[in-house]
Protein backbone atom coordinates (compact mmCIF):
# COMPACT_ATOMS: atom_id res chain seq x y z
CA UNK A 1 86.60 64.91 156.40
CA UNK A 2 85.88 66.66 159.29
CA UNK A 3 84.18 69.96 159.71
CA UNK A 4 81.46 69.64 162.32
CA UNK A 5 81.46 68.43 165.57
CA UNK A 6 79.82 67.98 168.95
CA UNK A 7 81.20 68.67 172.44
CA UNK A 8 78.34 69.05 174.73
CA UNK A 9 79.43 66.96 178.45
CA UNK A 10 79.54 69.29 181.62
CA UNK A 11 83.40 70.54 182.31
CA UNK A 12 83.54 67.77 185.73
CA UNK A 13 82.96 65.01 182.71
CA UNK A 14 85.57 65.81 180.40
CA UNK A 15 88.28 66.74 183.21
CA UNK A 16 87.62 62.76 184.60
CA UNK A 17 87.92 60.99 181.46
CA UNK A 18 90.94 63.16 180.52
CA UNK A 19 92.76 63.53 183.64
CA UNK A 20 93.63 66.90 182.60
CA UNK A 21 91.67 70.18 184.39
CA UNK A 22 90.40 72.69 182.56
CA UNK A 23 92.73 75.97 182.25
CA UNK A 24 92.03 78.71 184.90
CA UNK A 25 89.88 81.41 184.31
CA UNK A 26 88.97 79.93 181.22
CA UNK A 27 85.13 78.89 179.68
CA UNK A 28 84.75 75.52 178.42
CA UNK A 29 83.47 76.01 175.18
CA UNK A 30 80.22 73.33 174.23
CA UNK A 31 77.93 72.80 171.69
CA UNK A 32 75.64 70.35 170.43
CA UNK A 33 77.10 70.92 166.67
CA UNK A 34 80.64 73.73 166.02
CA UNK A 35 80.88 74.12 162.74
CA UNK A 36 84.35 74.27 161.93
CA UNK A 37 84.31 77.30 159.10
CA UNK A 38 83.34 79.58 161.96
CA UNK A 39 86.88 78.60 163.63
CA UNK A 40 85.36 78.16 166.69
CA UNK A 41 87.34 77.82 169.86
CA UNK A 42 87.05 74.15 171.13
CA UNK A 43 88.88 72.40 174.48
CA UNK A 44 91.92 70.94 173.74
CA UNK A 45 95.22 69.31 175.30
CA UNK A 46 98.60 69.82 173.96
CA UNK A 47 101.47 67.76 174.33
CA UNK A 48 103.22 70.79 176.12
CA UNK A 49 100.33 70.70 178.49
CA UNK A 50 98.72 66.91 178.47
CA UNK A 51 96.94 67.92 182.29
CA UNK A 52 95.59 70.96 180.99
CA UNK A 53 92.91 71.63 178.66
CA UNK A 54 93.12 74.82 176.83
CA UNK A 55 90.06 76.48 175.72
CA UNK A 56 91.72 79.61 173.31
CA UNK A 57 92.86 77.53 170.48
CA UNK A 58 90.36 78.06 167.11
CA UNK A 59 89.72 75.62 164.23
CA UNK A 60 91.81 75.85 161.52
CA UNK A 61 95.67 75.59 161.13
CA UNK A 62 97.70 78.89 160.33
CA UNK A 63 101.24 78.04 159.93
CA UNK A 64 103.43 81.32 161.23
CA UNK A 65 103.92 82.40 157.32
CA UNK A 66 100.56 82.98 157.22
CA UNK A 67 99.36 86.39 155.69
CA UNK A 68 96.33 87.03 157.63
CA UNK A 69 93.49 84.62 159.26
CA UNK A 70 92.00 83.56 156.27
CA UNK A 71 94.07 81.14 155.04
CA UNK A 72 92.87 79.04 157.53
CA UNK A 73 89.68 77.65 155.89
CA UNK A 74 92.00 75.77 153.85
CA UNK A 75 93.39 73.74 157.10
CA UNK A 76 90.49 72.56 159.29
CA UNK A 77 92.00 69.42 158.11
CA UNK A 78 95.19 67.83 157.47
CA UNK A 79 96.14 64.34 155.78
CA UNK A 80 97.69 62.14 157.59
CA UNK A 81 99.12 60.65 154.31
CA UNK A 82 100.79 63.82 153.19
CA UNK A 83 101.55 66.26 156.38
CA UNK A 84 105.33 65.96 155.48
CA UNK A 85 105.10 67.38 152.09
CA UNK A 86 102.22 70.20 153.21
CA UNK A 87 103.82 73.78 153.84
CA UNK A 88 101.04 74.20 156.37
CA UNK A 89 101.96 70.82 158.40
CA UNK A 90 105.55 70.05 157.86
CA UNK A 91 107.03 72.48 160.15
CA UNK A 92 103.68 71.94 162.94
CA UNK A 93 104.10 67.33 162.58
CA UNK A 94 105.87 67.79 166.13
CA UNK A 95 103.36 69.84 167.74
CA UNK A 96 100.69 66.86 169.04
CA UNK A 97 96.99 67.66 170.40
CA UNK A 98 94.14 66.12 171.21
CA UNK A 99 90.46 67.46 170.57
CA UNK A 100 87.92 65.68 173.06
CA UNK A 101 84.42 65.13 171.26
CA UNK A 102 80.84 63.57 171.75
CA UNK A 103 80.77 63.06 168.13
CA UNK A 104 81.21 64.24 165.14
CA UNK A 105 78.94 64.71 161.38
CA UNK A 106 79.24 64.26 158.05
CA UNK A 107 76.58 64.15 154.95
CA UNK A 108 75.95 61.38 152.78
CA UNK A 109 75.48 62.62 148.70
CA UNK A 110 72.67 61.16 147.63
CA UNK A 111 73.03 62.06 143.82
CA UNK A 112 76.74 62.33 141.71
CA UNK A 113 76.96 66.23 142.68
CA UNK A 114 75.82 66.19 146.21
CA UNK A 115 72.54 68.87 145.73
CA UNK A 116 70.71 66.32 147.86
CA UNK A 117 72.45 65.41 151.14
CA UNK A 118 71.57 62.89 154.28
CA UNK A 119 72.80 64.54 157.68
CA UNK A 120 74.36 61.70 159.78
CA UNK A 121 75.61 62.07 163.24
CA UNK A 122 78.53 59.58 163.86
CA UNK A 123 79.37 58.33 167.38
CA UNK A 124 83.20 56.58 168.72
CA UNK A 125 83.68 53.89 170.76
CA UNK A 126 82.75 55.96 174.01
CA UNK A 127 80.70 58.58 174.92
CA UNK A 128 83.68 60.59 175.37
CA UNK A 129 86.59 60.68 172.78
CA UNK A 130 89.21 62.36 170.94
CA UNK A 131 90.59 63.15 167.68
CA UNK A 132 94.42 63.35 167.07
CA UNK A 133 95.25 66.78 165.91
CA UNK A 134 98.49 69.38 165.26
CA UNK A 135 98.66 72.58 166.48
CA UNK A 136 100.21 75.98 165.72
CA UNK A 137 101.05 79.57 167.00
CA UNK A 138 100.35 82.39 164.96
CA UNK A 139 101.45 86.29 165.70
CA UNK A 140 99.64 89.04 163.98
CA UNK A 141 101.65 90.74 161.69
CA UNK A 142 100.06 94.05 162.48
CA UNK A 143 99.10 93.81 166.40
CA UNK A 144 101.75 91.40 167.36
CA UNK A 145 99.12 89.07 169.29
CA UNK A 146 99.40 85.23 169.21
CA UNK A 147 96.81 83.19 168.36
CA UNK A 148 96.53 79.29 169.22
CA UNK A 149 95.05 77.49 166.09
CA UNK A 150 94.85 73.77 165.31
CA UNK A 151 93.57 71.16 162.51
CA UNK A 152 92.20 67.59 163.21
CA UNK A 153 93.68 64.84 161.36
CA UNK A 154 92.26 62.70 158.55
CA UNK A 155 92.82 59.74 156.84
CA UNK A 156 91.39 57.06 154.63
CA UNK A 157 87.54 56.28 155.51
CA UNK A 158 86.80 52.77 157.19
CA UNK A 159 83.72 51.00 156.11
CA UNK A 160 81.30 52.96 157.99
CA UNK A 161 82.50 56.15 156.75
CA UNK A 162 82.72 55.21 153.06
CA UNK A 163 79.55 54.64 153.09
CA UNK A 164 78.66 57.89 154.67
CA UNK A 165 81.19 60.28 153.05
CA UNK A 166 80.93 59.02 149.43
CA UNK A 167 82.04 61.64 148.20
CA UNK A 168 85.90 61.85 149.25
CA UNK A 169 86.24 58.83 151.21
CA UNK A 170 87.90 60.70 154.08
CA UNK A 171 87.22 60.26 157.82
CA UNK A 172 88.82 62.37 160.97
CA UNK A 173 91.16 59.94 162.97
CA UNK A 174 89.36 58.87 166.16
CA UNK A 175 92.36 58.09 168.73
CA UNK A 176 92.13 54.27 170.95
CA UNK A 177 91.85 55.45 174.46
CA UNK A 178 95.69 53.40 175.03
CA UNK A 179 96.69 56.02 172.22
CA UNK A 180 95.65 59.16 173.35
CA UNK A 181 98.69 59.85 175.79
CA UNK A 182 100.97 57.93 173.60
CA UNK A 183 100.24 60.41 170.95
CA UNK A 184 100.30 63.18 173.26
CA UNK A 185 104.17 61.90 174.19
CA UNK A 186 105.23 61.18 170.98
CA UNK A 187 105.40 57.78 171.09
CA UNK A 188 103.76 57.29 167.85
CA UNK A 189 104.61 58.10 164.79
CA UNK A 190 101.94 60.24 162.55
CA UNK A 191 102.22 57.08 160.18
CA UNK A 192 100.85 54.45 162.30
CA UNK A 193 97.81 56.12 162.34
CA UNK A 194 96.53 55.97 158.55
CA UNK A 195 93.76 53.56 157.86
CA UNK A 196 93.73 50.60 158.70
CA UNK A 197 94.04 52.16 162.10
CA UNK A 198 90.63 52.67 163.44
CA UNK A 199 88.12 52.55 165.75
CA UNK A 200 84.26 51.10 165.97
CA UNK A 201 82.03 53.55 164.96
CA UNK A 202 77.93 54.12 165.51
CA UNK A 203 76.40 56.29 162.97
CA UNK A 204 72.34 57.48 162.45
CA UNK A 205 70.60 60.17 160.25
CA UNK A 206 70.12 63.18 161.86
């Protein structure tokens, strides 16, 4: 899964290795660790905006039937294997993001009901990267205001993160730098990025 995450690089960084400026009058949000059941707001780049990265969208997923905000615990995360038959995807598997990331963590159960965990810190192929995400809209039922929310894929874990998420087996999808726009443009289809799809990954304790 993927809950936590680091995005720490100075906004000059992330706009180079993107192409894509940050929006105006807008505050790059960093951190050496968001934790995603704060819903944070974290950088990201739409498909309606690939050259621009917005900073006002929060973790977590509320699909525009959505009551109030917290249903959105329940969506930090999407499967990649199922967002079709999920109420909270199925209408959103059009709208394409990327989230741009340092790295990412995830805890390692070191007994059958996880009491005792092992913090690890897991690194992509580059210092900069992204996850593939979807993205959604959501108006206040009272106020009328729109809020920008998203969730960061997931799919089956690859050998480094089956060792490291024993529990579920579950990893966030990291995207190939070739990918990134191609997802962005549609030009792939939310299938062809289920394991075995993946990317090297560098993980220590911490």
């Amino acid at each position: 899964m993927c809950f936590y995450m680091q995005m720490k690089d100075p906004k000059v960084k992330l706009e180079d290795r993107f192409k894509a400026k940050v929006a105006p009058q807008m505050e790059l949000p960093q951190s050496d660790i968001f934790n995603g059941f704060e819903h944070p707001n974290i950088g990201l780049i739409t498909d309606q905006a690939p050259d621009t990265i917005q900073c006002d969208f929060s973790w977590g997923l509320l699909p525009h039937w959505a009551k109030d905000t917290q249903f959105r615990k329940n969506t930090l995360n999407a499967r990649i294997e199922t967002l079709a038959e999920k109420p909270s995807f199925r209408e959103v598997i059009q709208n394409r993001c990327i989230i741009p990331a340092n790295a990412f963590y995830d805890w390692h159960w070191l007994d059958e009901k996880g009491k005792n965990k092992q913090r690890y810190i897991i690194y992509g192929p580059d210092e900069l990267f992204a996850f593939a995400g979807l993205y959604s809209y959501w108006t206040h039922p009272e106020t009328g205001s729109q809020m920008g929310t998203y969730a960061v894929l997931t799919t089956t874990a690859n050998a480094t993160m089956s060792f490291i998420h024993n529990s579920k087996k579950r990893m966030p999808i990291i995207l190939k730098k070739e990918d990134e726009q191609r997802w962005l443009h549609h030009d792939l289809d939310p299938s062809q990025l289920a394991f075995p799809y993946e990317v090297p990954l560098l993980a220590f304790p911490g």
